[in-house]
Protein backbone atom coordinates (compact mmCIF):
# COMPACT_ATOMS: atom_id res chain seq x y z
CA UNK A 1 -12.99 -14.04 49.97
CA UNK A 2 -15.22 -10.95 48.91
CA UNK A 3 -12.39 -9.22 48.72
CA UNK A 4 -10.49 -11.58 46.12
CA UNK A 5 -13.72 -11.48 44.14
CA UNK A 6 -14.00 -7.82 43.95
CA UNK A 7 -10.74 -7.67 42.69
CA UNK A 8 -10.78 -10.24 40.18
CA UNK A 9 -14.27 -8.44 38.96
CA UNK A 10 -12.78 -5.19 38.92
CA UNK A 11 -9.56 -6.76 36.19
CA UNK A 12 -11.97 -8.67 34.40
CA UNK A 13 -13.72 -5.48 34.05
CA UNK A 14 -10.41 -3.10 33.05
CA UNK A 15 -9.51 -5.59 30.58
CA UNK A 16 -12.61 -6.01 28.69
CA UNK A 17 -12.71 -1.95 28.74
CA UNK A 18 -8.88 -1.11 27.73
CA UNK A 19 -8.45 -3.92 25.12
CA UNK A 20 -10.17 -2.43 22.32
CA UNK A 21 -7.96 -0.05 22.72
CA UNK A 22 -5.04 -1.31 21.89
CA UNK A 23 -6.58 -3.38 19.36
CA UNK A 24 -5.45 -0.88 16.75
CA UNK A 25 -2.11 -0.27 15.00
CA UNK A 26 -1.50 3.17 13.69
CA UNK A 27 0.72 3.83 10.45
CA UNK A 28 1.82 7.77 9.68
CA UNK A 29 5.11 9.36 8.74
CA UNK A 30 6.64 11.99 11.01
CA UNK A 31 7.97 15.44 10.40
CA UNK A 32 11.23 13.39 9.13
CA UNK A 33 9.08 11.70 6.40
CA UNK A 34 10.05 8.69 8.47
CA UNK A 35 7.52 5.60 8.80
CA UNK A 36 5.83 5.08 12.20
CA UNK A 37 3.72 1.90 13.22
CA UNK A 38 2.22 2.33 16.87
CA UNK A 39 -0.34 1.24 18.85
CA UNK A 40 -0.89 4.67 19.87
CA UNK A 41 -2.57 7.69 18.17
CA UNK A 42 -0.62 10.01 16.16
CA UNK A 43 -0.06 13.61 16.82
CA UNK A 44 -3.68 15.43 16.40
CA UNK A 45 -3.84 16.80 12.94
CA UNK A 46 -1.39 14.37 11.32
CA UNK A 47 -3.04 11.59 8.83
CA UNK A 48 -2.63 7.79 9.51
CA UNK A 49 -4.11 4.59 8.54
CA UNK A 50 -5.65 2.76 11.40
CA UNK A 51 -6.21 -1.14 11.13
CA UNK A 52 -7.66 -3.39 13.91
CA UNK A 53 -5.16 -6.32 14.43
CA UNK A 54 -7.20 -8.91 14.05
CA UNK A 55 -7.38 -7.60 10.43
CA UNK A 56 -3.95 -6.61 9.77
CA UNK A 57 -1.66 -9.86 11.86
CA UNK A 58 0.01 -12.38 10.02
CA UNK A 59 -0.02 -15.87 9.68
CA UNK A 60 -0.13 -16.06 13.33
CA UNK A 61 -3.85 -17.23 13.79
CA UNK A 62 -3.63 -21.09 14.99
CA UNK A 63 -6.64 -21.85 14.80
CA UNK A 64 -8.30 -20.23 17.90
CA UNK A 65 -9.27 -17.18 16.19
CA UNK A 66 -6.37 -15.51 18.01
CA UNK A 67 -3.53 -13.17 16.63
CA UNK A 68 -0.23 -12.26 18.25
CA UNK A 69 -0.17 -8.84 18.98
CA UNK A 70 3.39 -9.17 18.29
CA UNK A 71 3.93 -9.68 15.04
CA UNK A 72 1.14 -7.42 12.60
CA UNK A 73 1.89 -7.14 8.71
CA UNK A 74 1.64 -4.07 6.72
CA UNK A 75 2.10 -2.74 3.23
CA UNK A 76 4.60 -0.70 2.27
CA UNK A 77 4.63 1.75 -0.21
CA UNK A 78 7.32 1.89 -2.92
CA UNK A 79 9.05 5.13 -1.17
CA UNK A 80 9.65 2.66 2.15
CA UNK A 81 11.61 -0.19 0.28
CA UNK A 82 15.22 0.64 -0.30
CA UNK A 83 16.27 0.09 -4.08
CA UNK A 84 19.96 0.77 -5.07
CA UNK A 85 21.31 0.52 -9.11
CA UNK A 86 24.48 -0.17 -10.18
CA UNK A 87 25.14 1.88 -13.09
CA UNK A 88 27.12 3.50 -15.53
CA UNK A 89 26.82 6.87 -17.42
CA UNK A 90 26.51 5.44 -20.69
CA UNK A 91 24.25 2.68 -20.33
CA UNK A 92 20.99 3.70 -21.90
CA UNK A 93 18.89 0.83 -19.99
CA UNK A 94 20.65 2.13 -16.90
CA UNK A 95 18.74 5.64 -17.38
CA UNK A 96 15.06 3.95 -18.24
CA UNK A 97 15.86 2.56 -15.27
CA UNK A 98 16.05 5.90 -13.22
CA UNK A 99 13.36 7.11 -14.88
CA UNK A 100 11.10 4.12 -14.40
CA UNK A 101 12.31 4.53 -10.10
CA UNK A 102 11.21 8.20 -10.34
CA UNK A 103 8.00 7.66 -11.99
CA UNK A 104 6.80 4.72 -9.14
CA UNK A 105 8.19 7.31 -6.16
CA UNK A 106 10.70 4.88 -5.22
CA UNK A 107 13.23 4.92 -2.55
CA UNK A 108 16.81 4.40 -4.85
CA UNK A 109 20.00 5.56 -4.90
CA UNK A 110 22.26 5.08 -7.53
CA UNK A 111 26.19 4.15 -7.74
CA UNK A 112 28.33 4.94 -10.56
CA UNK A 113 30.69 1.91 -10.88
CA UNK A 114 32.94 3.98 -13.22
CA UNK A 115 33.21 6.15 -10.97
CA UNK A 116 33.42 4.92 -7.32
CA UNK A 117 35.79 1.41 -6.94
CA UNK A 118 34.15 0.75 -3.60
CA UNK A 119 30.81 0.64 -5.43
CA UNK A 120 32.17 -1.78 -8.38
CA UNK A 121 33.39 -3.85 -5.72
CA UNK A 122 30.34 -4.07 -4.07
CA UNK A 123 28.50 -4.71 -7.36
CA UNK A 124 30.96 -7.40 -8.38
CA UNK A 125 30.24 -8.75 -4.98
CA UNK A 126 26.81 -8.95 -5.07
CA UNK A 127 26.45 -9.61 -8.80
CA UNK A 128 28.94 -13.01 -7.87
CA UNK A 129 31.59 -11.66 -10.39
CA UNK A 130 29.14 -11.32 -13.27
CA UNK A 131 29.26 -7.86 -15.59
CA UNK A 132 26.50 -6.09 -16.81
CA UNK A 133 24.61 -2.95 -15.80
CA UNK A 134 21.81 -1.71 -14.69
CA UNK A 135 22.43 -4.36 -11.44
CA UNK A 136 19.33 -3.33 -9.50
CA UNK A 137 19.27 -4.54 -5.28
CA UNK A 138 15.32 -4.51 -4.19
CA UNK A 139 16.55 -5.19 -0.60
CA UNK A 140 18.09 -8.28 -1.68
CA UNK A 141 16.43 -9.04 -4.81
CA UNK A 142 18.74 -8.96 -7.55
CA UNK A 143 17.89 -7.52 -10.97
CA UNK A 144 20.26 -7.56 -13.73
CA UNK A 145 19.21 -5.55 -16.93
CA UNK A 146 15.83 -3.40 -16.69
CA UNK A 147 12.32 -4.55 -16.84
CA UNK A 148 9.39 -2.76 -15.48
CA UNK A 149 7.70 -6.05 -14.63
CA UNK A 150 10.73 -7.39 -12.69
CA UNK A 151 11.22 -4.35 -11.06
CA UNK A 152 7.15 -3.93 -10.27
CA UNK A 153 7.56 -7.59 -8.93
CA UNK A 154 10.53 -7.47 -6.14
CA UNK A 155 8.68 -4.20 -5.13
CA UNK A 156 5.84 -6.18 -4.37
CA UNK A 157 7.69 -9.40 -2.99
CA UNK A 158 9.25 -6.44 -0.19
CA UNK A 159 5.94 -4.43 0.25
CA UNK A 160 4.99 -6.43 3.20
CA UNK A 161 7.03 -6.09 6.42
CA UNK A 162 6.13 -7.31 9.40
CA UNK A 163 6.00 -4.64 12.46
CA UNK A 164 7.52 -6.11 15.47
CA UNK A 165 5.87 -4.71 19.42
């Protein structure tokens, strides 16, 4: 029996001591420019953002003041959301539009549909048959035409992501 107790003592005791440990998610980019979200440490000398979980989980409270350690949400920044414009060369709206991408430091790429028929496809696809360009994909948020706003606004609908453990 002393023996049981010791031992349930001595876990009590490791877990109040090692969870504030991993209480913390850290966010950094590797060498590759690549986003990392870990519970452990970056490399010494690299810069991250630390958050406690309790701060930074989701909609996962229910009600006991408890949050999964599964399931933590974090901002992204504009260069980790994938953007991709259908374009043309002539289209002048299509070229504010590049220039409005560059000037947030977002992630886009750019398909000529002129000039590549699997891209017009594609566009014609997602664009359910209707014409027009600039046709602008925020990870599944369709734009057709430019607008800053519109643009600024499926950024933000895609900035949050929720890192899975």
């Amino acid at each position: 029996m002393q023996t049981a107790r010791r031992i349930f003592f001595a876990c009590l005791f490791l877990t109040s001591v090692t969870f504030p440990i991993y209480s913390q998610v850290y966010k950094w980019r590797d060498k590759d420019g690549n986003l990392v979200v870990s519970m452990s440490p970056p490399p010494p000398g690299v810069k991250s953002e630390k958050q406690n979980v309790s701060q930074a989980a989701n909609s996962n409270n229910d009600g006991t003041g408890k949050h999964s350690i599964q399931d933590v949400e974090l901002a992204r920044e504009n260069r980790d959301i994938k953007v991709i414009m259908y374009m043309t060369d002539w289209c002048p709206y299509c070229r504010k539009a590049a220039k409005f991408l560059d000037s947030i430091g977002a992630n886009w790429t750019q398909y000529d549909i002129e000039k590549d028929s699997d891209k017009n496809e594609e566009y014609l696809a997602k664009g359910k048959g209707e014409t027009g360009v600039p046709l602008i994909d925020v990870e599944g948020i369709l734009l057709r035409g430019f607008s800053e706003a519109g643009i600024k606004e499926a950024l933000n609908k895609r900035r949050h992501v929720a890192a899975r453990y």
